[in-house]
PDB file of N, CA and C in Angstrom:
ATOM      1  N   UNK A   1      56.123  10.858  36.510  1.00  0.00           N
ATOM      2  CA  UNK A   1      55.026  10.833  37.469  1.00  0.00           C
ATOM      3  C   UNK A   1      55.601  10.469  38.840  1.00  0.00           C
ATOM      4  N   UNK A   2      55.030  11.049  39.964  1.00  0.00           N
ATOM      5  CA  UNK A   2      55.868  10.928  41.119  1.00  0.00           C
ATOM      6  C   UNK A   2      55.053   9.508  41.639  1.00  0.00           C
ATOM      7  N   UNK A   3      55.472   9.265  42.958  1.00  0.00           N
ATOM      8  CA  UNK A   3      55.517   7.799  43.625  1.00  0.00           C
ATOM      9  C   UNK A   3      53.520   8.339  44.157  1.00  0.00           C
ATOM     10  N   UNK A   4      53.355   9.616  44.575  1.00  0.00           N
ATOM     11  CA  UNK A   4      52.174  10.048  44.850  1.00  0.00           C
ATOM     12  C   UNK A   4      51.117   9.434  43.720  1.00  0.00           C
ATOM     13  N   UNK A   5      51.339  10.163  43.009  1.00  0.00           N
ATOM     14  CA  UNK A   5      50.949  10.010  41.439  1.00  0.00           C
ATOM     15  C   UNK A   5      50.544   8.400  41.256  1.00  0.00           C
ATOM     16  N   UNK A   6      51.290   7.544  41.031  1.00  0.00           N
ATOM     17  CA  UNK A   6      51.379   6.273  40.921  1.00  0.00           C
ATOM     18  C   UNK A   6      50.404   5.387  41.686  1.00  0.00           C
ATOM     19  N   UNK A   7      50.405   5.957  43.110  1.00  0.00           N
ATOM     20  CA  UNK A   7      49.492   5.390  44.343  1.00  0.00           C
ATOM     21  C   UNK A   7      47.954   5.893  43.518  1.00  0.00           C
ATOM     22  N   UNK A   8      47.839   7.058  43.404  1.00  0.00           N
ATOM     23  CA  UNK A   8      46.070   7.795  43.381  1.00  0.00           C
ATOM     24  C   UNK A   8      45.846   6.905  42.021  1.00  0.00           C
ATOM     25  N   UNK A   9      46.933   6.582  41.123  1.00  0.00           N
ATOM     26  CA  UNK A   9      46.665   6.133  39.814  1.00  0.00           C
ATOM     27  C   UNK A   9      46.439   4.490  40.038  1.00  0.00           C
ATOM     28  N   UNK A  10      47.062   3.854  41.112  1.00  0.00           N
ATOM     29  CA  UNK A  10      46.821   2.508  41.224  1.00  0.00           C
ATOM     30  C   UNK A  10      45.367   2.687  42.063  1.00  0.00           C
ATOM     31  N   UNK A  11      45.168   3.118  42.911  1.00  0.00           N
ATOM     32  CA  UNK A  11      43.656   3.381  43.441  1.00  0.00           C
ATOM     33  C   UNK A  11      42.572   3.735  43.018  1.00  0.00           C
ATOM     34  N   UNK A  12      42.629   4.890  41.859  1.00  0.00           N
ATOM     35  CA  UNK A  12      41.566   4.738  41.074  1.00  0.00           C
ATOM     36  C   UNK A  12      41.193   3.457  40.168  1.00  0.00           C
ATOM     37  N   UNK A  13      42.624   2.730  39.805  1.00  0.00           N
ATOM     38  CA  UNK A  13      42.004   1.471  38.791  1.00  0.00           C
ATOM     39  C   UNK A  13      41.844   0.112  39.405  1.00  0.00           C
ATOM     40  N   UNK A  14      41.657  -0.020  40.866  1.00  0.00           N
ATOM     41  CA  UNK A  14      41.974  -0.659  41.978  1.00  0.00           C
ATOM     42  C   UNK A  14      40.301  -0.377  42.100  1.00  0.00           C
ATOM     43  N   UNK A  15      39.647   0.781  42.327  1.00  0.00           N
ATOM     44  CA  UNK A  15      38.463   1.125  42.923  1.00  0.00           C
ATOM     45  C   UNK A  15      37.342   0.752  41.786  1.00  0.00           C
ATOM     46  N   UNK A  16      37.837   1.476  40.277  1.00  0.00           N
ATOM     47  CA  UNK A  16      37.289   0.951  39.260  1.00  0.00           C
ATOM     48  C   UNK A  16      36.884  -0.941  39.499  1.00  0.00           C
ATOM     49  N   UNK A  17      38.022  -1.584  39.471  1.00  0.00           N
ATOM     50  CA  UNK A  17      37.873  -2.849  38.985  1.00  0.00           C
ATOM     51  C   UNK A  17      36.658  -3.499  39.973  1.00  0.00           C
ATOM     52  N   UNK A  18      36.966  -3.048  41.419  1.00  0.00           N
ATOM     53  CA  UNK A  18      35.793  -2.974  42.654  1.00  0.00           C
ATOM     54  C   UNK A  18      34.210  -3.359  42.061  1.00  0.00           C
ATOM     55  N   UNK A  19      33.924  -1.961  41.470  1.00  0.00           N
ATOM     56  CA  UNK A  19      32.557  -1.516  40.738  1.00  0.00           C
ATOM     57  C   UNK A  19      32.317  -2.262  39.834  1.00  0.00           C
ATOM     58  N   UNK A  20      33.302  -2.646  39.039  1.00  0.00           N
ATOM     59  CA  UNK A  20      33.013  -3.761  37.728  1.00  0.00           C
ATOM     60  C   UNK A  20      32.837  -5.142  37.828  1.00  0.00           C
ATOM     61  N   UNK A  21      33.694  -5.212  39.141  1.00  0.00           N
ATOM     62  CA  UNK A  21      33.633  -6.849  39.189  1.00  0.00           C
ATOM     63  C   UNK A  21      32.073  -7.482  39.721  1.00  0.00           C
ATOM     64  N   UNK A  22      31.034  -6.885  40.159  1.00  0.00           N
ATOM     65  CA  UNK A  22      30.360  -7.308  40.330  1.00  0.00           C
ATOM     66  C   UNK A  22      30.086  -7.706  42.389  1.00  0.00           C
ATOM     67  N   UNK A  23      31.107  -7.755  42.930  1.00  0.00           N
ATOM     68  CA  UNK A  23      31.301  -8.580  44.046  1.00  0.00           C
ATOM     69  C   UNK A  23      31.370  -7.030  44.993  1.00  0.00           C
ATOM     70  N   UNK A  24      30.676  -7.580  46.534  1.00  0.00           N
ATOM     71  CA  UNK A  24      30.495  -6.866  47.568  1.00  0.00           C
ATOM     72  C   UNK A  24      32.282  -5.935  48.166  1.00  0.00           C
ATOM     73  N   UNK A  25      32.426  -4.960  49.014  1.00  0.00           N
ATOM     74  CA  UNK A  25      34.128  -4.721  48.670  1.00  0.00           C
ATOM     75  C   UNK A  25      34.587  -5.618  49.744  1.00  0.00           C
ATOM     76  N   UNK A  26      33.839  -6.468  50.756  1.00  0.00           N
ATOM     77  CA  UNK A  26      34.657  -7.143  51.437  1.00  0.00           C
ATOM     78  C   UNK A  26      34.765  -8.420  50.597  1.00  0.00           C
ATOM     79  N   UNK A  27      34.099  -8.932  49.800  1.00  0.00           N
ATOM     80  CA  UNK A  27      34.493 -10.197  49.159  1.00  0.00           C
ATOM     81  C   UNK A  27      35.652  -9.508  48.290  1.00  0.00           C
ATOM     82  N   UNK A  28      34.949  -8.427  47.286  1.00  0.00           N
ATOM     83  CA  UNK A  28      36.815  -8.265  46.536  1.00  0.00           C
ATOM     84  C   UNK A  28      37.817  -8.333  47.331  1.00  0.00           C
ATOM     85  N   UNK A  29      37.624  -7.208  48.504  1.00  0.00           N
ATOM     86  CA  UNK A  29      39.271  -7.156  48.840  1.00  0.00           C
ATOM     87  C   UNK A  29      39.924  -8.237  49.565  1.00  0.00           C
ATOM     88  N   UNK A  30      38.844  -9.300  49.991  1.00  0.00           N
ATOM     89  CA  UNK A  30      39.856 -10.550  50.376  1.00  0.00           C
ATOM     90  C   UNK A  30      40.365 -11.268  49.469  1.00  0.00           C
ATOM     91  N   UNK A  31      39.570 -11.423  48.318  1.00  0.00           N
ATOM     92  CA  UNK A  31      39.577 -11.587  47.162  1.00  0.00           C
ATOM     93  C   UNK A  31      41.346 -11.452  46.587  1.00  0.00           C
ATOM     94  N   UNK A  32      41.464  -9.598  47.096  1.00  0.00           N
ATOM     95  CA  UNK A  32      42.878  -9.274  46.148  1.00  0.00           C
ATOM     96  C   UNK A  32      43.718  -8.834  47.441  1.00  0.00           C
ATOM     97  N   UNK A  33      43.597  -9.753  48.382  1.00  0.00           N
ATOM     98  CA  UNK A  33      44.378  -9.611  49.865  1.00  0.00           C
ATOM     99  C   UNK A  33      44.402  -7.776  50.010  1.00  0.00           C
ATOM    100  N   UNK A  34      43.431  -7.301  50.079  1.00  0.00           N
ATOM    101  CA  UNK A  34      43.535  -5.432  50.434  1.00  0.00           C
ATOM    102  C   UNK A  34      42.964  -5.372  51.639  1.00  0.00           C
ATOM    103  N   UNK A  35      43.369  -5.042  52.682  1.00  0.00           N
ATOM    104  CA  UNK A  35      42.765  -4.576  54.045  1.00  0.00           C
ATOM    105  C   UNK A  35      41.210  -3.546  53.356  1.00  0.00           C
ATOM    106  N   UNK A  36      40.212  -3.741  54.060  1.00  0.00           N
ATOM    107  CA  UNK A  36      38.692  -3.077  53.496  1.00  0.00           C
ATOM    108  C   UNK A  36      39.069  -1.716  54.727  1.00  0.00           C
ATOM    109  N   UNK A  37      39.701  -1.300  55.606  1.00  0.00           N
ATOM    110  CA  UNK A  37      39.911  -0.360  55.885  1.00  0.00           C
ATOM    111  C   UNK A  37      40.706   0.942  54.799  1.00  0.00           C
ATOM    112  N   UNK A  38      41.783   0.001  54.388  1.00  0.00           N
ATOM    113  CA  UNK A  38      42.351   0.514  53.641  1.00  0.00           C
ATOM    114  C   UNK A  38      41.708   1.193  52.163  1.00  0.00           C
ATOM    115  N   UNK A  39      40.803   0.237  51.605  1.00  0.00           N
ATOM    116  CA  UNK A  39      39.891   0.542  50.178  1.00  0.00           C
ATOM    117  C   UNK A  39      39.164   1.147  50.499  1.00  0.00           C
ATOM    118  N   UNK A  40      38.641   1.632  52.065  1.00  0.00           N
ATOM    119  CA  UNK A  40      37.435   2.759  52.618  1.00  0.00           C
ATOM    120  C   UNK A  40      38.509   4.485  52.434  1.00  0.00           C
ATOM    121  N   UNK A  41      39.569   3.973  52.957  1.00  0.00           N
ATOM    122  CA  UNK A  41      40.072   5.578  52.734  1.00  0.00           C
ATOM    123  C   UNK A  41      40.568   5.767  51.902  1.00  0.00           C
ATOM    124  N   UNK A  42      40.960   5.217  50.695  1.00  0.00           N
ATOM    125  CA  UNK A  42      41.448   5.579  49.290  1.00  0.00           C
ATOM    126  C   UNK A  42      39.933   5.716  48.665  1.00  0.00           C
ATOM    127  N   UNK A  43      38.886   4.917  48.832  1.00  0.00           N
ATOM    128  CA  UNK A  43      37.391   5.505  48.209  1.00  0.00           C
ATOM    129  C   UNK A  43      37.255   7.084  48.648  1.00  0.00           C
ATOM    130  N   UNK A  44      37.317   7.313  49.931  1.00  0.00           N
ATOM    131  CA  UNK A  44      37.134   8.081  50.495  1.00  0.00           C
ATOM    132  C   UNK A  44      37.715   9.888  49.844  1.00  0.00           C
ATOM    133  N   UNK A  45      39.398   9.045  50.299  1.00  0.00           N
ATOM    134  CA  UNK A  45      40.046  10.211  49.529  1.00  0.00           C
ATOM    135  C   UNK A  45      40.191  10.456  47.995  1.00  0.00           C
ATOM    136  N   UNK A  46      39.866   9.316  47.108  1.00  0.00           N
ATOM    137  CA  UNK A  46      39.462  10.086  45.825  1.00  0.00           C
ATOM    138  C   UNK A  46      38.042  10.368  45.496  1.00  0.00           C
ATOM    139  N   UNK A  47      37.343  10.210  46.022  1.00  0.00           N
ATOM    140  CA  UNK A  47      35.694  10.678  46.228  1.00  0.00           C
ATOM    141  C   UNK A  47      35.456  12.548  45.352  1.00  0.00           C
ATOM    142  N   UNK A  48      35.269  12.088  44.157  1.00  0.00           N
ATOM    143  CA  UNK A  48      35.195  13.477  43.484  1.00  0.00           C
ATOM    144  C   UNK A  48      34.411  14.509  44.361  1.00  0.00           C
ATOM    145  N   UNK A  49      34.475  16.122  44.398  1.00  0.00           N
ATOM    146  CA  UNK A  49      33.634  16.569  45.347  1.00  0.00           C
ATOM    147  C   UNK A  49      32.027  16.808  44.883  1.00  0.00           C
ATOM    148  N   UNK A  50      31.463  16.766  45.595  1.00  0.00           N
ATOM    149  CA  UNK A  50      29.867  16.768  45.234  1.00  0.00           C
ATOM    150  C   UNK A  50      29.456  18.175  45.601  1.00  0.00           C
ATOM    151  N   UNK A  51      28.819  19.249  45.118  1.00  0.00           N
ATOM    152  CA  UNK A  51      28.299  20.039  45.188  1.00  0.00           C
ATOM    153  C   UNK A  51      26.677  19.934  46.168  1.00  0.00           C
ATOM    154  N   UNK A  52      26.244  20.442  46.790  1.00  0.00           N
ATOM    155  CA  UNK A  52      24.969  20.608  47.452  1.00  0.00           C
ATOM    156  C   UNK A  52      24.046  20.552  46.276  1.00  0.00           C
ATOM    157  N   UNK A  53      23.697  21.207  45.501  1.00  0.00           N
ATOM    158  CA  UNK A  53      23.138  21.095  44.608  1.00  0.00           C
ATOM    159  C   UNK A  53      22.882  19.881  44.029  1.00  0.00           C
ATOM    160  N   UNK A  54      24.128  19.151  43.621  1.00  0.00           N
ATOM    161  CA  UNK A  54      23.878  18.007  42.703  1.00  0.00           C
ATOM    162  C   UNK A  54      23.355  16.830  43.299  1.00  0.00           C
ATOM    163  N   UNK A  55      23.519  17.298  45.294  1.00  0.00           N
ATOM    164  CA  UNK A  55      23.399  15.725  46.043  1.00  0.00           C
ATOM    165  C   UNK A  55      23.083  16.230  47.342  1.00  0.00           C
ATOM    166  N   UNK A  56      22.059  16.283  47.655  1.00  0.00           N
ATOM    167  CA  UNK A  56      21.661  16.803  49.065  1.00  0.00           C
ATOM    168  C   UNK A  56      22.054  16.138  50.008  1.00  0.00           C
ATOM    169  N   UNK A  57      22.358  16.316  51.579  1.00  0.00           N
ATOM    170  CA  UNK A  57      22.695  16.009  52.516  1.00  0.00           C
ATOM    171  C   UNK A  57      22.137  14.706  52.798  1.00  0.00           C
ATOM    172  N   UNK A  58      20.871  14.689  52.807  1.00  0.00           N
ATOM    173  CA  UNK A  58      19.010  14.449  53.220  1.00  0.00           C
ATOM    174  C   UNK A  58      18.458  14.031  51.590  1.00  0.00           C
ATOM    175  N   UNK A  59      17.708  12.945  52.046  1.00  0.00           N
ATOM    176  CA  UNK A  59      17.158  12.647  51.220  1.00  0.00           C
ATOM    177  C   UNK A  59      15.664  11.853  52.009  1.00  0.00           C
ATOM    178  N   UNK A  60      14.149  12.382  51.446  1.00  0.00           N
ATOM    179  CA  UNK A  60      12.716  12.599  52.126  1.00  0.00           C
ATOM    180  C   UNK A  60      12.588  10.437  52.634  1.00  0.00           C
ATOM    181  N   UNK A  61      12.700  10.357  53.438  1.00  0.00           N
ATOM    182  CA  UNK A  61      12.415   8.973  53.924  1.00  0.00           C
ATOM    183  C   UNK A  61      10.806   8.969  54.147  1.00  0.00           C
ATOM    184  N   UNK A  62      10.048   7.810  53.078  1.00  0.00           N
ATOM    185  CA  UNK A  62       8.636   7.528  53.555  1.00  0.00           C
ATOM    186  C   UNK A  62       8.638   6.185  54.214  1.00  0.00           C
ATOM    187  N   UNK A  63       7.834   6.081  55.106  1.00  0.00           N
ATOM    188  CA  UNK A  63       7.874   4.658  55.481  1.00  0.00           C
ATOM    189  C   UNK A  63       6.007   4.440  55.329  1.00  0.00           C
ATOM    190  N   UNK A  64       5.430   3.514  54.908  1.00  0.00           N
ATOM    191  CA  UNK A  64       4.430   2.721  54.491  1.00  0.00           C
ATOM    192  C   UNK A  64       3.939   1.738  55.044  1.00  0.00           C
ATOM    193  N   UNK A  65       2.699   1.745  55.386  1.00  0.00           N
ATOM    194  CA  UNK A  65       2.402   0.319  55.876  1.00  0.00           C
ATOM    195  C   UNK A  65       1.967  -0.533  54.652  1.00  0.00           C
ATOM    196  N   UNK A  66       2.906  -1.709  54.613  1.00  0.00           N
ATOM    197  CA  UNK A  66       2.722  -2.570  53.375  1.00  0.00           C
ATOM    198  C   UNK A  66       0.972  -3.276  53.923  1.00  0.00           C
ATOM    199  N   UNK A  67       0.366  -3.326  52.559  1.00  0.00           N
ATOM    200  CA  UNK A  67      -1.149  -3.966  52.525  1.00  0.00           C
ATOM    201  C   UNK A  67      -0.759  -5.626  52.968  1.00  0.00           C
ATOM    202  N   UNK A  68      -1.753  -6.224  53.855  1.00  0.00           N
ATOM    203  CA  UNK A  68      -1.574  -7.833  54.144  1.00  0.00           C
ATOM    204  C   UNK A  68      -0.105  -8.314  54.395  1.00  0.00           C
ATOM    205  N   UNK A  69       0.790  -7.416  54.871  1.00  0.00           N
ATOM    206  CA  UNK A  69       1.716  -8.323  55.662  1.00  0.00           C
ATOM    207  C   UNK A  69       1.968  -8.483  56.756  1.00  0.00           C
ATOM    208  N   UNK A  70       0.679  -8.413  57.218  1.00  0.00           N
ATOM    209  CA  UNK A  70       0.541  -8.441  59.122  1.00  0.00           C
ATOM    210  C   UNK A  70       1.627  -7.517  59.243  1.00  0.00           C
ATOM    211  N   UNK A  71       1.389  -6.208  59.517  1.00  0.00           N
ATOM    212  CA  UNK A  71       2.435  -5.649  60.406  1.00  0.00           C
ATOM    213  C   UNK A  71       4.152  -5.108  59.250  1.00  0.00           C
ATOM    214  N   UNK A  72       3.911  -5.469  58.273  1.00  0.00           N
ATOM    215  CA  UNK A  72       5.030  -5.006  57.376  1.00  0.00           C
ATOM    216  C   UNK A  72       4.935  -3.609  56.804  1.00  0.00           C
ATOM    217  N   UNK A  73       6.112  -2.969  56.516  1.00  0.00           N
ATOM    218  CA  UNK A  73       5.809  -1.436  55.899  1.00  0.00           C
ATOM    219  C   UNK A  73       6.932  -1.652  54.747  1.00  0.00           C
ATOM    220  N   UNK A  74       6.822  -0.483  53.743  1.00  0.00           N
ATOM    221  CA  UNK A  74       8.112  -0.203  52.763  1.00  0.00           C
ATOM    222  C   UNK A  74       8.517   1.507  53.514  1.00  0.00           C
ATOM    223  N   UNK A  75      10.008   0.624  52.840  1.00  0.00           N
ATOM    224  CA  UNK A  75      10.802   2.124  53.278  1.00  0.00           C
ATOM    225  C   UNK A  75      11.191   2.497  51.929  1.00  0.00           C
ATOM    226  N   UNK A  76      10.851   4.051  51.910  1.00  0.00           N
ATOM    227  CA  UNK A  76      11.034   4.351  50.046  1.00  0.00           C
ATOM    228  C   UNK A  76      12.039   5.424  50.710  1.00  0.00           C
ATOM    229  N   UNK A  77      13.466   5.620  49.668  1.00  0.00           N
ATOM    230  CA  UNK A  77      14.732   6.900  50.057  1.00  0.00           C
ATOM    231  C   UNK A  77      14.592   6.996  48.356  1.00  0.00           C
ATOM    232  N   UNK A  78      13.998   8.318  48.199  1.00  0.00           N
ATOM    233  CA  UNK A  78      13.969   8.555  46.944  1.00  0.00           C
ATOM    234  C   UNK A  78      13.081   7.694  46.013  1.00  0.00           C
ATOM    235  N   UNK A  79      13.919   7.034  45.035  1.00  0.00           N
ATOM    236  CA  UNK A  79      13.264   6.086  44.114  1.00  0.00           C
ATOM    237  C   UNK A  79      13.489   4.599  44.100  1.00  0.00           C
ATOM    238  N   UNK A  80      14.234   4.488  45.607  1.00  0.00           N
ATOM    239  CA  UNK A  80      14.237   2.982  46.334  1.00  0.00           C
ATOM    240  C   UNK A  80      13.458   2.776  46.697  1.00  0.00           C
ATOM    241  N   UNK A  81      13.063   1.621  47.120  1.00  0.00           N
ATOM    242  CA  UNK A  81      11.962   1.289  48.236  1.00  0.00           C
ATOM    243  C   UNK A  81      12.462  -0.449  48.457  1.00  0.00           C
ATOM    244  N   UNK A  82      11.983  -0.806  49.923  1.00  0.00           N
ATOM    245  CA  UNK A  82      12.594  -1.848  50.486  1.00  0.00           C
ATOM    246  C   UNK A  82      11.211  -2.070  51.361  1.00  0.00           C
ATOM    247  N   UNK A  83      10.593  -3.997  51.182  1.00  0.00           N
ATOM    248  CA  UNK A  83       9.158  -4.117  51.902  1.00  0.00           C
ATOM    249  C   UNK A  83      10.072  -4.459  52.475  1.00  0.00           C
ATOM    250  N   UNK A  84       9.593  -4.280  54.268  1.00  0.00           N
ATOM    251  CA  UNK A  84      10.162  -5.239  55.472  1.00  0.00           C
ATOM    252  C   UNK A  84       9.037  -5.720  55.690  1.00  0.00           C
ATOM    253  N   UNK A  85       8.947  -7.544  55.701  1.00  0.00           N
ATOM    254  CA  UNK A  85       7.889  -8.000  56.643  1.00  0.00           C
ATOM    255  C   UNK A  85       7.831  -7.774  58.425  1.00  0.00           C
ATOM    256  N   UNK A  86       6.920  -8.481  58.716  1.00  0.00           N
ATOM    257  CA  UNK A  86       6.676  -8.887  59.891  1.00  0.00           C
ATOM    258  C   UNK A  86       8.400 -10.047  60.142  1.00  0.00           C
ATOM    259  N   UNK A  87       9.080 -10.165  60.995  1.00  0.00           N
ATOM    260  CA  UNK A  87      10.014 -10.857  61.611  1.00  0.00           C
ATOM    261  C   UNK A  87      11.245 -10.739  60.856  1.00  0.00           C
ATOM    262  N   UNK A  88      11.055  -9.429  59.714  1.00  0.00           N
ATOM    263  CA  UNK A  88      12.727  -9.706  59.381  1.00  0.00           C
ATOM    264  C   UNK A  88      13.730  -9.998  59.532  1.00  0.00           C
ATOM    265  N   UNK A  89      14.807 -10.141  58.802  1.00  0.00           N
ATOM    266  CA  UNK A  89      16.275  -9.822  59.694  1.00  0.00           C
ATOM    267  C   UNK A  89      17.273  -8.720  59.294  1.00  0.00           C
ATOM    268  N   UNK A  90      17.086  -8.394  60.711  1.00  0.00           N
ATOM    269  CA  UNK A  90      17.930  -6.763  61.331  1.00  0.00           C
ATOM    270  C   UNK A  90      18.979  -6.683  60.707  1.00  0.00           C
ATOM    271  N   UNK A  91      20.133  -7.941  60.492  1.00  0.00           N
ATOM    272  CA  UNK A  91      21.525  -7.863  59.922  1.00  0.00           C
ATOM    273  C   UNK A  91      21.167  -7.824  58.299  1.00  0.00           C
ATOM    274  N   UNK A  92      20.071  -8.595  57.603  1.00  0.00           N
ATOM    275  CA  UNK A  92      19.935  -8.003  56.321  1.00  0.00           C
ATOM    276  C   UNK A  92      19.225  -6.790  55.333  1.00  0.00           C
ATOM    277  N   UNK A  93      18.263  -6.140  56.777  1.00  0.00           N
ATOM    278  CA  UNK A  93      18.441  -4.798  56.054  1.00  0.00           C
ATOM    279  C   UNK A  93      19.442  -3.922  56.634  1.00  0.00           C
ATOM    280  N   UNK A  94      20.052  -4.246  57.466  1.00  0.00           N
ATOM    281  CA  UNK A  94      21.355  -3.012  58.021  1.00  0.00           C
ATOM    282  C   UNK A  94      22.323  -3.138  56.423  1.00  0.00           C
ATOM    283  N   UNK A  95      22.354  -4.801  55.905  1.00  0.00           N
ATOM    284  CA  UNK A  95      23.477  -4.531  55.012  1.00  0.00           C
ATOM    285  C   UNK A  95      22.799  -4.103  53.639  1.00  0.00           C
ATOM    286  N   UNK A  96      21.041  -4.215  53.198  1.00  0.00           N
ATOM    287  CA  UNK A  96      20.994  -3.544  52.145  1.00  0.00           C
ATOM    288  C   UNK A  96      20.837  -2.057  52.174  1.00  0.00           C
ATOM    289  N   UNK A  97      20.183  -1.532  53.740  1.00  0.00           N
ATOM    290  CA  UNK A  97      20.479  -0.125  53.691  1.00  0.00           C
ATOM    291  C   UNK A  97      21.930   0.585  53.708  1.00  0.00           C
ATOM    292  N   UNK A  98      23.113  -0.151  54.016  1.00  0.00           N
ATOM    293  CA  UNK A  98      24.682   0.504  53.834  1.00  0.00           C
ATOM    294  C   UNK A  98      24.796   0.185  52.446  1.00  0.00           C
ATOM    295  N   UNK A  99      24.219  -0.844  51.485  1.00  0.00           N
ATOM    296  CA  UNK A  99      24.272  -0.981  49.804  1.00  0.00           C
ATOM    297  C   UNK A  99      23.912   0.432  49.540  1.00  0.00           C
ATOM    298  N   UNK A 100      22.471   1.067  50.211  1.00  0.00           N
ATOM    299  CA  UNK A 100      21.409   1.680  48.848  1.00  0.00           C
ATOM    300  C   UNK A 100      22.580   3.237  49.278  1.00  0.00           C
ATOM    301  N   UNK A 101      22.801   3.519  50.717  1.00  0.00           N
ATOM    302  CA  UNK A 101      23.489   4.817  51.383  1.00  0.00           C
ATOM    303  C   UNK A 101      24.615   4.630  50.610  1.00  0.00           C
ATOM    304  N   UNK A 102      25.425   4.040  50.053  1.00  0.00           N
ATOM    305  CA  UNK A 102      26.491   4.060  49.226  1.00  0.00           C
ATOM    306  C   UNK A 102      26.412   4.296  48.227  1.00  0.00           C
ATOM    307  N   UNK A 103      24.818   4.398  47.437  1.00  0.00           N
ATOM    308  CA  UNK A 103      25.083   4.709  46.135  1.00  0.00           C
ATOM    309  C   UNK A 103      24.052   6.034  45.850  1.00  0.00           C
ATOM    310  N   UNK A 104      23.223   6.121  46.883  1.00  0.00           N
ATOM    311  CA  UNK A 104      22.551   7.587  46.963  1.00  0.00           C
ATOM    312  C   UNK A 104      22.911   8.598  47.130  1.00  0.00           C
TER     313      UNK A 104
END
């Protein structure tokens, strides 16, 4: 097996362990000293290819006005949905909407 070989083979079980362990990829990879730039373009470049078909570009965004939360709505992407109240915080749905876009 060449030195190529070896790398895509340590990255796939590198990316695996990621998914299993339970933990966000910036806690793993400080975790296993890996630059998170670095685990973005090895995700990246072994990223099986997706067909149009199997995974659309676009996916139908509803937004809702939630009942009695002064001013709150849900955001549904598919078969997610996320209530935002009235005064949320901006930095914690930016990071559960980059969660749900990562796995949709």
């Amino acid at each position: 097996m060449s030195s190529r070989d070896d790398r895509r083979a340590t990255w796939q079980r590198l990316l695996a362990e990621q998914r299993a362990s339970g933990l966000s990829i910036v806690s793993w990879c400080w975790q296993q000293g890996i630059q998170e730039n670095t685990f973005y373009y090895w995700r990246k470049r072994l990223a099986e290819p997706v067909t149009p078909e199997a995974s659309p570009s676009w996916m139908p965004v509803t937004l809702l006005p939630t009942a009695g939360t002064g001013g709150g709505l849900t955001v549904r992407v598919g078969a997610a949905a996320i209530e935002v109240a009235a005064g949320f915080d901006p930095e914690l749905l930016a990071a559960v909407v980059t969660v749900l876009a990562a796995r949709c």
